[in-house]
N, C-alpha and C. Protein backbone atom coordinates (compact mmCIF):
# COMPACT_ATOMS: atom_id res chain seq x y z
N UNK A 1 -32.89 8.27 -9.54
CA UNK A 1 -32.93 9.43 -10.40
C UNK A 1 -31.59 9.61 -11.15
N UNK A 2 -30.53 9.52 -10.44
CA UNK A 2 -29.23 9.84 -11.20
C UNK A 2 -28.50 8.41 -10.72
N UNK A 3 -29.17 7.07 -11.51
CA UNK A 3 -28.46 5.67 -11.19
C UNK A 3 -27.21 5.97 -11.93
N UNK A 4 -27.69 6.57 -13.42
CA UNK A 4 -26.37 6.43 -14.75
C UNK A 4 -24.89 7.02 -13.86
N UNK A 5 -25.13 8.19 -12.56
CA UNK A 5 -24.24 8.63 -12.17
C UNK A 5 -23.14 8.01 -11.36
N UNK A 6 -24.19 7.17 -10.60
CA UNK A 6 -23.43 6.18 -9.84
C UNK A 6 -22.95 5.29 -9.88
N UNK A 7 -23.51 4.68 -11.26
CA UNK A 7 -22.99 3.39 -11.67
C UNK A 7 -21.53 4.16 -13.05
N UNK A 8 -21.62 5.30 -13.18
CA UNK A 8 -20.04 5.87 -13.89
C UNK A 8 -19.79 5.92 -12.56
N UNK A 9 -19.74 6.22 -11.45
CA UNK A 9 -18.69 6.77 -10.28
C UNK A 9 -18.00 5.12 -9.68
N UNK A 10 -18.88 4.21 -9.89
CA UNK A 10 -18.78 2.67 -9.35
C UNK A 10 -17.58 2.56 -10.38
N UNK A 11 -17.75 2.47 -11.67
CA UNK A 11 -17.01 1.51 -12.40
C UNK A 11 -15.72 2.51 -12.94
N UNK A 12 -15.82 3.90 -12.32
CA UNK A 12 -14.58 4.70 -12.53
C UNK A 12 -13.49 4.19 -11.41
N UNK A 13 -14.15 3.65 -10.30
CA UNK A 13 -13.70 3.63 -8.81
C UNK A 13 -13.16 2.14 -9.28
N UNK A 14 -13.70 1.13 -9.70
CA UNK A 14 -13.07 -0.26 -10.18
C UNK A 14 -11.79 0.07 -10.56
N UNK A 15 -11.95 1.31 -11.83
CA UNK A 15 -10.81 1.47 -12.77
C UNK A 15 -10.06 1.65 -11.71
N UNK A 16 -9.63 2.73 -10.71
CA UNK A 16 -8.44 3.38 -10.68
C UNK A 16 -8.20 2.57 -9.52
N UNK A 17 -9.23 0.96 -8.73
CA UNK A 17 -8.50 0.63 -7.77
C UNK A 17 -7.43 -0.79 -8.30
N UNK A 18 -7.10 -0.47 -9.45
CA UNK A 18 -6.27 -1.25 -10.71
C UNK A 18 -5.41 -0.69 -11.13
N UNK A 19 -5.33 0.84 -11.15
CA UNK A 19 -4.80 1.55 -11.73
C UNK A 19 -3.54 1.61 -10.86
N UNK A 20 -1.79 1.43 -11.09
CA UNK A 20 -0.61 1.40 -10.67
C UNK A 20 -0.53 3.04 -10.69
N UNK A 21 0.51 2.61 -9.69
CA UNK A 21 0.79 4.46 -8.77
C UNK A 21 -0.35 5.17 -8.67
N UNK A 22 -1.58 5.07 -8.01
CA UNK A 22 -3.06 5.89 -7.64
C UNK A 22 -3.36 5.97 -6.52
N UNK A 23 -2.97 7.16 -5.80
CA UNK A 23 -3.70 6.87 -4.83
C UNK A 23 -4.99 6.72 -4.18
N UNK A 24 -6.08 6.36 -5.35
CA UNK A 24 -7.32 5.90 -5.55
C UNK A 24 -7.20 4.72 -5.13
N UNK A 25 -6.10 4.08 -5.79
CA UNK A 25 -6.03 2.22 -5.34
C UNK A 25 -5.72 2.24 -3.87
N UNK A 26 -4.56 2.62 -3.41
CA UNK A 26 -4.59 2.71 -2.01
C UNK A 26 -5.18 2.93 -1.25
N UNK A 27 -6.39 3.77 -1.49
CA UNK A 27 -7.39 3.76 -0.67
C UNK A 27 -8.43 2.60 -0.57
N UNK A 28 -8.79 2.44 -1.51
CA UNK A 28 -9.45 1.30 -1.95
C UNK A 28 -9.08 0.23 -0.99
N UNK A 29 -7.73 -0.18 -1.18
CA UNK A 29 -6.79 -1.64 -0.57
C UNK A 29 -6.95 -1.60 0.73
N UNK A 30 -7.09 0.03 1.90
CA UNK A 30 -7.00 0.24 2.85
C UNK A 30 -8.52 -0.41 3.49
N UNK A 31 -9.19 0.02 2.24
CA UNK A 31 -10.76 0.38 2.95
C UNK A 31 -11.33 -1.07 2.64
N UNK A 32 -10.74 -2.11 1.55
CA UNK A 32 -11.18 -2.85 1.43
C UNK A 32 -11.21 -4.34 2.44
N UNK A 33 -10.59 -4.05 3.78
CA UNK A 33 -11.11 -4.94 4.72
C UNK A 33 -12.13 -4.95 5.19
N UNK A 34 -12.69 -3.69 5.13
CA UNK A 34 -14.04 -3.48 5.54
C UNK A 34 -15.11 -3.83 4.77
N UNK A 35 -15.11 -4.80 3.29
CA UNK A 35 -15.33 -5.06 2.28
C UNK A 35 -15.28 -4.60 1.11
N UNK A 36 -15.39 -4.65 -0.04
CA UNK A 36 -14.58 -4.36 -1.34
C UNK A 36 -15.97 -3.70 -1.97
N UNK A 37 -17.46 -4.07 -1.96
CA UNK A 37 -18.37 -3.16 -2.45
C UNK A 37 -18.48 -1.65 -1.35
N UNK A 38 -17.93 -1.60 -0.03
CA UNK A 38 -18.45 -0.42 0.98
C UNK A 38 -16.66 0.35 0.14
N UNK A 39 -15.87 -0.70 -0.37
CA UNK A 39 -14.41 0.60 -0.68
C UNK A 39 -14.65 1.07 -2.19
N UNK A 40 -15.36 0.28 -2.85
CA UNK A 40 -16.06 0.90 -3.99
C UNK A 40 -16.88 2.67 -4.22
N UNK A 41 -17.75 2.03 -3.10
CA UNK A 41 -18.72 3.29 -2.63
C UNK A 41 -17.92 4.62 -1.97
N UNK A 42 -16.66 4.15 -1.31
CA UNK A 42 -16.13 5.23 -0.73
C UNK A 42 -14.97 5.90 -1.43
N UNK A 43 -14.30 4.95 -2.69
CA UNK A 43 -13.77 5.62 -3.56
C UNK A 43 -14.02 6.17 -4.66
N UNK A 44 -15.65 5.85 -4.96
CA UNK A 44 -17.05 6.35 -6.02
C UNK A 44 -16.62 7.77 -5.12
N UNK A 45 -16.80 8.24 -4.31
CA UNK A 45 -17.28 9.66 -3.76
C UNK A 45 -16.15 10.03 -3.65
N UNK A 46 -14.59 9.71 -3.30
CA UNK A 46 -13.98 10.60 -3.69
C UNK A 46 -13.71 11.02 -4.95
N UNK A 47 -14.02 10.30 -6.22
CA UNK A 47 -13.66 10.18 -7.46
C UNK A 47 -14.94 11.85 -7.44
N UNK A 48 -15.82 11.57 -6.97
CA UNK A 48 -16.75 12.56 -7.77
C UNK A 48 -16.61 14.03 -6.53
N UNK A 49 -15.78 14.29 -5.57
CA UNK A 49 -15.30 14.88 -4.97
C UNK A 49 -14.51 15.35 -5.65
N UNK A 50 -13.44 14.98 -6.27
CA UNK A 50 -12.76 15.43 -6.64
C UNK A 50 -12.98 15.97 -8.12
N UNK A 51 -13.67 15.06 -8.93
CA UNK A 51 -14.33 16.01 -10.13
C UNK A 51 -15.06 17.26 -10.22
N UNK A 52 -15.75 17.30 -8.90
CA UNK A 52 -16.60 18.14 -8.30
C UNK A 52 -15.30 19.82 -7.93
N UNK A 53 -14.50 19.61 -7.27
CA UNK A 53 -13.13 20.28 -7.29
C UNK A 53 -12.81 20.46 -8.58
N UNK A 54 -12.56 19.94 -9.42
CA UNK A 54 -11.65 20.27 -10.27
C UNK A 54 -12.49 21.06 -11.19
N UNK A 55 -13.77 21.25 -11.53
CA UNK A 55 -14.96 21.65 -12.35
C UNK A 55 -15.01 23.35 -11.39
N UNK A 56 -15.13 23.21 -10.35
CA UNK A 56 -15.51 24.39 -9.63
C UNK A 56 -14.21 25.13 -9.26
N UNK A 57 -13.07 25.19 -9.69
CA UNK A 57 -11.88 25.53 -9.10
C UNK A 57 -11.21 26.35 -10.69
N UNK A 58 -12.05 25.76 -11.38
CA UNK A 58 -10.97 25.29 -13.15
C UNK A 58 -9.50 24.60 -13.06
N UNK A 59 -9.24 24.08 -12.30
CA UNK A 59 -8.33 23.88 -12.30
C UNK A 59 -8.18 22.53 -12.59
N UNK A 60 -6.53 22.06 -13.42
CA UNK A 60 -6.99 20.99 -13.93
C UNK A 60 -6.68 19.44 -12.54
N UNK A 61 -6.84 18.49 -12.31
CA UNK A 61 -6.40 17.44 -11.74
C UNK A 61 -5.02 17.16 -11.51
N UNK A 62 -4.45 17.23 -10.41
CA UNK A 62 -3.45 17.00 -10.21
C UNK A 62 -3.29 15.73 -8.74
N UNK A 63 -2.62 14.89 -9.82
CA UNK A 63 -2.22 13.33 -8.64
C UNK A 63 -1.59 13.42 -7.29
N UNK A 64 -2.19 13.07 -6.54
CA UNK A 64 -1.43 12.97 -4.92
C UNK A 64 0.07 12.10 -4.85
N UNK A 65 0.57 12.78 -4.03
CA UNK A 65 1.61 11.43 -4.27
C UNK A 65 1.63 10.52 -3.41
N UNK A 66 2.29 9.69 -3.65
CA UNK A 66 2.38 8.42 -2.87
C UNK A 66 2.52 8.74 -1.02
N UNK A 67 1.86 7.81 -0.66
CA UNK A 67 1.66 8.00 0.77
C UNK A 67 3.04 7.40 1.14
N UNK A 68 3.57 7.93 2.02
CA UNK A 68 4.78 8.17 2.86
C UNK A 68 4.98 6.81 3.76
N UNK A 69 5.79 5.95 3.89
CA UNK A 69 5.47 4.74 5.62
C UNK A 69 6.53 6.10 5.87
N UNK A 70 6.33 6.46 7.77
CA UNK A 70 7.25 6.86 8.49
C UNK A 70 7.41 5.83 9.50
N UNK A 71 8.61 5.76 10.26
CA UNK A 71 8.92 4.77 10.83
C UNK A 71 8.13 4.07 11.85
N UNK A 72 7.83 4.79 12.49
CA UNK A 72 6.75 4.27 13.20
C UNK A 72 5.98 2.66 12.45
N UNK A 73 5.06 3.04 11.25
CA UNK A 73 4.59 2.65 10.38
C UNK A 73 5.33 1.43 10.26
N UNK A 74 6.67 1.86 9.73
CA UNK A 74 7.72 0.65 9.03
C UNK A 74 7.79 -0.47 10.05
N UNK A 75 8.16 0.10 11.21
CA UNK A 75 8.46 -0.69 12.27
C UNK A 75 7.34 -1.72 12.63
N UNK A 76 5.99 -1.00 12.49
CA UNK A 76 4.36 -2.04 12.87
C UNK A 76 4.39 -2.97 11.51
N UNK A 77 4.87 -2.50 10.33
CA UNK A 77 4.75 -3.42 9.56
C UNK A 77 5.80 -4.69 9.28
N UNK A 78 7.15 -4.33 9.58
CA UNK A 78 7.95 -5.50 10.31
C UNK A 78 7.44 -6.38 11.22
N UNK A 79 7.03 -5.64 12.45
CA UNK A 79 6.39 -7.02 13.26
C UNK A 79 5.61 -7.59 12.83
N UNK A 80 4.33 -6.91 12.11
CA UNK A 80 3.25 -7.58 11.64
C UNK A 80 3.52 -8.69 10.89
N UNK A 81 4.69 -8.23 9.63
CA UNK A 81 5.31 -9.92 8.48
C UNK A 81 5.97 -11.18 9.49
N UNK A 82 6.74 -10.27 10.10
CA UNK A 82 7.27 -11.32 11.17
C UNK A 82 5.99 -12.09 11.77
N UNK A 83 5.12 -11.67 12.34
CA UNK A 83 4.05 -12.58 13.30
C UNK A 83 3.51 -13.54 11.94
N UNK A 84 2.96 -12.86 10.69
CA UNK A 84 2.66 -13.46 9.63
C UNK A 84 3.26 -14.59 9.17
N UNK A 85 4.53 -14.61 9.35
CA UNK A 85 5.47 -15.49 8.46
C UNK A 85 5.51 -16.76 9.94
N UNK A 86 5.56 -16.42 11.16
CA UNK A 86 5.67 -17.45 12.15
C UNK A 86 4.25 -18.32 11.82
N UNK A 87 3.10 -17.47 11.95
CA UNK A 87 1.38 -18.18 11.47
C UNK A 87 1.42 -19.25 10.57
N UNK A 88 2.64 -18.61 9.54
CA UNK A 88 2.59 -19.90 8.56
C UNK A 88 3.83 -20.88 9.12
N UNK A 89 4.70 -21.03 9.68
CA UNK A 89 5.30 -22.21 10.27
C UNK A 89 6.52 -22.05 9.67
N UNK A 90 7.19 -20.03 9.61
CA UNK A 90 8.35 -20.02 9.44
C UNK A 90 8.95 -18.97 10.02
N UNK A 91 9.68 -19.43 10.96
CA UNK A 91 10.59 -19.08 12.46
C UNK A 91 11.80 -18.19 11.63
N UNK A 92 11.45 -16.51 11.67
CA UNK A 92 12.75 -15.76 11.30
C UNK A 92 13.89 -15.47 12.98
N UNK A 93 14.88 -16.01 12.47
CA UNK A 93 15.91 -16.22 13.78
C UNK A 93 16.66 -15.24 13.38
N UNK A 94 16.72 -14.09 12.46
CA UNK A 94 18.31 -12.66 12.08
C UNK A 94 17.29 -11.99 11.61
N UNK A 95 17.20 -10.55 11.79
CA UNK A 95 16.46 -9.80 11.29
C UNK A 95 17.14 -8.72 11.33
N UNK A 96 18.08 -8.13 9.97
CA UNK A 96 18.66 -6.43 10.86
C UNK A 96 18.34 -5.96 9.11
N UNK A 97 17.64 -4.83 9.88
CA UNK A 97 17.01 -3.83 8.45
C UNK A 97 17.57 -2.13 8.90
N UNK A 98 17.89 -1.54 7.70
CA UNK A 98 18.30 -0.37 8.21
C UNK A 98 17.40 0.35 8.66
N UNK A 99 17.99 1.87 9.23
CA UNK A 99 16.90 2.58 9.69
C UNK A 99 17.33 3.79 9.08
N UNK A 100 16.65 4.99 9.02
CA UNK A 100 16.77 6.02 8.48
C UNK A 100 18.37 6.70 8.87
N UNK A 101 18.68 6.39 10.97
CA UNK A 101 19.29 6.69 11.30
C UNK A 101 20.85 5.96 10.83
N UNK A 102 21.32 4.82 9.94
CA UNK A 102 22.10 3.73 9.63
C UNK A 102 23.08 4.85 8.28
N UNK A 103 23.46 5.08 8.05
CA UNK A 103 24.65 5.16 7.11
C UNK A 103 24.21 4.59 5.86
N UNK A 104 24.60 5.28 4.99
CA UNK A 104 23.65 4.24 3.44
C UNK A 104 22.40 3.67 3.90
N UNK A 105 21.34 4.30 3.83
CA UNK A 105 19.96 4.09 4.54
C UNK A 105 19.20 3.25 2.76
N UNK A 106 19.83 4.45 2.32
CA UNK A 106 18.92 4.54 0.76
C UNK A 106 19.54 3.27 0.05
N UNK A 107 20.28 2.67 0.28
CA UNK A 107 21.47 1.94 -0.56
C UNK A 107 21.51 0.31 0.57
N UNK A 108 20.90 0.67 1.27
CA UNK A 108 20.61 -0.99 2.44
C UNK A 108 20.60 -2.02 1.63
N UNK A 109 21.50 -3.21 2.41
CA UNK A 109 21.32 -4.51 2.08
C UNK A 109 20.80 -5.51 3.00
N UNK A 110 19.34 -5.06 3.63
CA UNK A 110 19.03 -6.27 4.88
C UNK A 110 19.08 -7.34 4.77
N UNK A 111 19.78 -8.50 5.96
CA UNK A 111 19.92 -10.16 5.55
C UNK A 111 18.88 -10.48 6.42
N UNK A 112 17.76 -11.04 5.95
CA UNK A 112 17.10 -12.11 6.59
C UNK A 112 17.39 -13.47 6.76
N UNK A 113 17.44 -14.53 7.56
CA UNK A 113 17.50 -15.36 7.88
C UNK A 113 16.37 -16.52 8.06
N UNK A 114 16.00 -16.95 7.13
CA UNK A 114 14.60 -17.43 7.43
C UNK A 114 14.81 -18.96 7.51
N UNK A 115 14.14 -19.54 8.96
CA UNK A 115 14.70 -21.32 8.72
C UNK A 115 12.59 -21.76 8.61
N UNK A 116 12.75 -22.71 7.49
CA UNK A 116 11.68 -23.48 7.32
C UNK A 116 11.85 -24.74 7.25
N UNK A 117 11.31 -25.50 8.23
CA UNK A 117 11.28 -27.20 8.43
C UNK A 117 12.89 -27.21 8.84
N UNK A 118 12.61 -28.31 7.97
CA UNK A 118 14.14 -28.28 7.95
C UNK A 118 15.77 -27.81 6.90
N UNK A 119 14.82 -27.32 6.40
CA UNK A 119 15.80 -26.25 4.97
C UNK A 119 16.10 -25.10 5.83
N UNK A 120 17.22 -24.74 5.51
CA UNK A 120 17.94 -23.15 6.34
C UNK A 120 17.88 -22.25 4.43
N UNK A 121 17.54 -21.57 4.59
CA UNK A 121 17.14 -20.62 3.19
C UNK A 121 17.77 -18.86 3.92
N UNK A 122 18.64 -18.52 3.33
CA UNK A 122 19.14 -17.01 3.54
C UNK A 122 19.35 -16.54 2.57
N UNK A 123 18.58 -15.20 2.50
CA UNK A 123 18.26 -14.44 1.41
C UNK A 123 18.79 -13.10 1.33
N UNK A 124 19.44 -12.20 0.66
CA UNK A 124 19.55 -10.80 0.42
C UNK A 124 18.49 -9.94 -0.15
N UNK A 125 17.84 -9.09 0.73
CA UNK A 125 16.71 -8.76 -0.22
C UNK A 125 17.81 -7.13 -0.06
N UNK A 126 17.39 -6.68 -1.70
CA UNK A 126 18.13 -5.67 -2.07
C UNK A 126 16.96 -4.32 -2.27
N UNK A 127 17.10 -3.27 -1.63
CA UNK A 127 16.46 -2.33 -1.48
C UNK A 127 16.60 -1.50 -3.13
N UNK A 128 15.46 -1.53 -3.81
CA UNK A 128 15.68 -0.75 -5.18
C UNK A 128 15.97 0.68 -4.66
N UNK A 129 16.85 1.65 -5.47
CA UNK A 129 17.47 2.63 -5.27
C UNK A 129 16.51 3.62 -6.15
N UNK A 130 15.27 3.40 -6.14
CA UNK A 130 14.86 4.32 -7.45
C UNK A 130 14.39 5.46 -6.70
């Protein structure tokens, strides 16, 4: 009965899981292990959730902001690259990243140490200050 609706809520939900700084896309990216047509469908309904809000409220749309890592978070996602990067057959031996609690937190220069085969490769990755 209302296909035309769903198929605008489908291909609005494409758009914004493309769309840079959205947190439409992030959801999308989250949900899309669970496959990419079921994160379609579930970011179709917030899209029309939220149109649905913004029509009944008058009020106009206003963007979420960016989801937060708290440390916790940071920390599961360190180990996780680390286990990742061993899977592929490269052994990180130095790992010191700041922490919130570190002095110039915002301004960090972590050195990784990464040895592959037999190449020793050490890198500065520089934390953007924006």
């Amino acid at each position: 009965m209302l296909g035309w609706l769903r198929t605008t809520l489908v291909e609005c939900a494409w758009a914004a899981s493309k769309k840079k700084d959205c947190f439409l896309k992030d959801r999308f990216w989250r949900l899309a292990a669970r496959g990419k047509k079921r994160a379609l469908v579930a970011v179709a309904h917030t899209v029309l959730v939220l149109v649905y809000r913004s029509l009944s409220t008058r009020q106009p749309y206003q963007e979420r902001g960016a989801v937060e890592v708290n440390e916790r978070k940071r920390q599961r996602l360190i180990r996780h690259h680390v286990r990742r990067l061993g899977r592929l057959g490269i052994a990180v031996s130095s790992l010191r990243l700041a922490g919130p609690e570190d002095p110039g937190y915002a301004i960090a220069t972590p050195t990784v140490t990464v040895h592959a085969s037999a190449k020793h490769v050490t890198r500065n990755l520089e934390k953007s200050s924006t």
